[in-house]
C-alpha atoms as a PDB file:
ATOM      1  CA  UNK A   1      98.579  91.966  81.586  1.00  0.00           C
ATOM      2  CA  UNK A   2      98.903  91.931  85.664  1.00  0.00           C
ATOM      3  CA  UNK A   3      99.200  88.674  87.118  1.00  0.00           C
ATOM      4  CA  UNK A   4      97.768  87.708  90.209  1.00  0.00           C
ATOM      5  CA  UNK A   5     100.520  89.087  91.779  1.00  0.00           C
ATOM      6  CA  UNK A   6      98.692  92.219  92.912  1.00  0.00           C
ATOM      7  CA  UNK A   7      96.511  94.808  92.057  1.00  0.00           C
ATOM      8  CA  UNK A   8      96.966  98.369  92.330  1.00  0.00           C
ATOM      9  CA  UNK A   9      94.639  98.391  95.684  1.00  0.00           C
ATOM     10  CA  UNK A  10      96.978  95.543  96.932  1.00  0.00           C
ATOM     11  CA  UNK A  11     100.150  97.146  95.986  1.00  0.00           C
ATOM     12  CA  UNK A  12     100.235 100.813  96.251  1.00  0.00           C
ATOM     13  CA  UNK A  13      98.855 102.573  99.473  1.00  0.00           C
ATOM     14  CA  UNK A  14      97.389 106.426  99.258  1.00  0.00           C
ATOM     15  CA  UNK A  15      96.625 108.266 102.448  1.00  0.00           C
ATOM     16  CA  UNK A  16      96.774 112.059 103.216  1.00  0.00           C
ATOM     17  CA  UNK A  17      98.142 110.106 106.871  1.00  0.00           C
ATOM     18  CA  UNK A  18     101.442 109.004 104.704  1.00  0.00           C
ATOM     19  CA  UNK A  19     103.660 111.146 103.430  1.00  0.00           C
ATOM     20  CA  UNK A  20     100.516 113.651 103.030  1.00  0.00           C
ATOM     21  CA  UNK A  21      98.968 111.308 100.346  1.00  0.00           C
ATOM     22  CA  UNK A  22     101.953 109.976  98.525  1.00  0.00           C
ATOM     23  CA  UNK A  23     101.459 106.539  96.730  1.00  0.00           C
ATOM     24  CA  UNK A  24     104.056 104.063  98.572  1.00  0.00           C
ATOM     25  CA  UNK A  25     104.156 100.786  99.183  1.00  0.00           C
ATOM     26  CA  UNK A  26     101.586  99.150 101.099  1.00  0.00           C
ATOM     27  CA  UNK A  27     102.334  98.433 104.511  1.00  0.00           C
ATOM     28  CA  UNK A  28     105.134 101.142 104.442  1.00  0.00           C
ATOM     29  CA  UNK A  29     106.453 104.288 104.002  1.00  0.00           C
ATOM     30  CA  UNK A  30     107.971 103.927 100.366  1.00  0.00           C
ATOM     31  CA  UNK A  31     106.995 106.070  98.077  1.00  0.00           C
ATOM     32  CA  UNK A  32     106.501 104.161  95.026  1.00  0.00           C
ATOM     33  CA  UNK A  33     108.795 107.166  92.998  1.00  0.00           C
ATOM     34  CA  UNK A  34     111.717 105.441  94.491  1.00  0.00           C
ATOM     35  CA  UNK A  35     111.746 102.136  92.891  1.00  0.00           C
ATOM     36  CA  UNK A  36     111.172 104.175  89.908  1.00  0.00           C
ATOM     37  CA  UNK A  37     114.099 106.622  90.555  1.00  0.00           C
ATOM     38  CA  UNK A  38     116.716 104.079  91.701  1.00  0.00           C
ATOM     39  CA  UNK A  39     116.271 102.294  88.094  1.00  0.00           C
ATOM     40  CA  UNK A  40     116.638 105.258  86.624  1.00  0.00           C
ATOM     41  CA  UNK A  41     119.617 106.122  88.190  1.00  0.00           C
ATOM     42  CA  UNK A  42     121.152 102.926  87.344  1.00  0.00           C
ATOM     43  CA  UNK A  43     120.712 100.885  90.574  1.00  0.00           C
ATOM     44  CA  UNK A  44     119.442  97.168  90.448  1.00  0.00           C
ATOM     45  CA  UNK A  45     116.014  95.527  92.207  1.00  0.00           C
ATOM     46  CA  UNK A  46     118.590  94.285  94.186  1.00  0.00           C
ATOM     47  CA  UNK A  47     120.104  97.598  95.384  1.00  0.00           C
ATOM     48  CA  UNK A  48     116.673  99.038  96.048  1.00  0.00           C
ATOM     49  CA  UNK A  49     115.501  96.224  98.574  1.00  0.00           C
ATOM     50  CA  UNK A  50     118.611  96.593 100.340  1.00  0.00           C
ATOM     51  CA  UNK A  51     118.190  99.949 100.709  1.00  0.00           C
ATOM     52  CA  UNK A  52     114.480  99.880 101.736  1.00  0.00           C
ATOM     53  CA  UNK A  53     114.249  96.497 103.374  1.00  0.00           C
ATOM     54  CA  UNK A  54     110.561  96.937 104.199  1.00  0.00           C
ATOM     55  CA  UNK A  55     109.534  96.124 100.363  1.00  0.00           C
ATOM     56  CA  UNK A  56     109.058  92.999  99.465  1.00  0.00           C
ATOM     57  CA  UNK A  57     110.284  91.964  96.061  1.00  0.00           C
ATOM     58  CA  UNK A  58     107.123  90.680  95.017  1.00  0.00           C
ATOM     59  CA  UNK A  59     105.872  94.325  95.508  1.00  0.00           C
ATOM     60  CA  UNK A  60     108.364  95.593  93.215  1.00  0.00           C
ATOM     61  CA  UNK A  61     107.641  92.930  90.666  1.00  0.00           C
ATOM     62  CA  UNK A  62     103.763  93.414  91.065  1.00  0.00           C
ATOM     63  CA  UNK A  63     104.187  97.775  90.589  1.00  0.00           C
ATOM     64  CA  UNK A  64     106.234  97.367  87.409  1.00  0.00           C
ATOM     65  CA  UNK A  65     103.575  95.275  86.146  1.00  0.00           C
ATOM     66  CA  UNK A  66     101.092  97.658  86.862  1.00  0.00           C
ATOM     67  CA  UNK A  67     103.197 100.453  85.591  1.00  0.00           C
ATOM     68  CA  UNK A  68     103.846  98.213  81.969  1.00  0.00           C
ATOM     69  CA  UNK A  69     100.122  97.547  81.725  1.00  0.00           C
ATOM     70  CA  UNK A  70      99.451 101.510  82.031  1.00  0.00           C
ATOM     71  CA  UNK A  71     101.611 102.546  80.188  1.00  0.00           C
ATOM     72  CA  UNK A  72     100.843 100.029  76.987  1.00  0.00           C
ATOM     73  CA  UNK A  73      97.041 100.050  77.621  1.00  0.00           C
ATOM     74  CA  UNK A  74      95.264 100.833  74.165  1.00  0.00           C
ATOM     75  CA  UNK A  75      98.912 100.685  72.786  1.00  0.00           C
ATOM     76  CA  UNK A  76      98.872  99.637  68.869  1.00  0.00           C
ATOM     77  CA  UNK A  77     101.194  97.212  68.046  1.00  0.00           C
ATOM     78  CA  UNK A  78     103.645  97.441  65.546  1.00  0.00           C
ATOM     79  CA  UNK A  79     102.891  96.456  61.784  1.00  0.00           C
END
């Protein structure tokens, strides 16, 4: 489950200001997709916070969290 690392509120940023309402990182102009699309693609954590030096790395840490605990939320486990 998330850590006190962050919350969803303390992580991701929406406002119709940014990006017309696209969920980025709070306290910049990140969307969120592109941590997402980078490991996709093959790139590292590394790689990504090079290449957007305004994340922090705790921010990526604390949005794949969130994204695990979504995404396995009522999840059965295995028998």
């Amino acid at each position: 489950m998330m850590t006190d690392m962050g919350t969803l509120d303390s992580v991701v940023q929406v406002d119709p200001e940014i990006l017309g309402g696209t969920p980025v990182f709070r306290g910049t102009r990140v969307p969120v997709t592109n941590l997402l699309d980078y490991l996709a693609a093959g790139d590292t954590l590394d790689q990504f916070l090079a290449d957007f030096p305004t994340v922090k790395r705790h921010q990526t840490v604390a949005a794949l969290e969130l994204a695990r605990d979504l995404l396995t939320a009522g999840a059965h486990p295995a028998r």
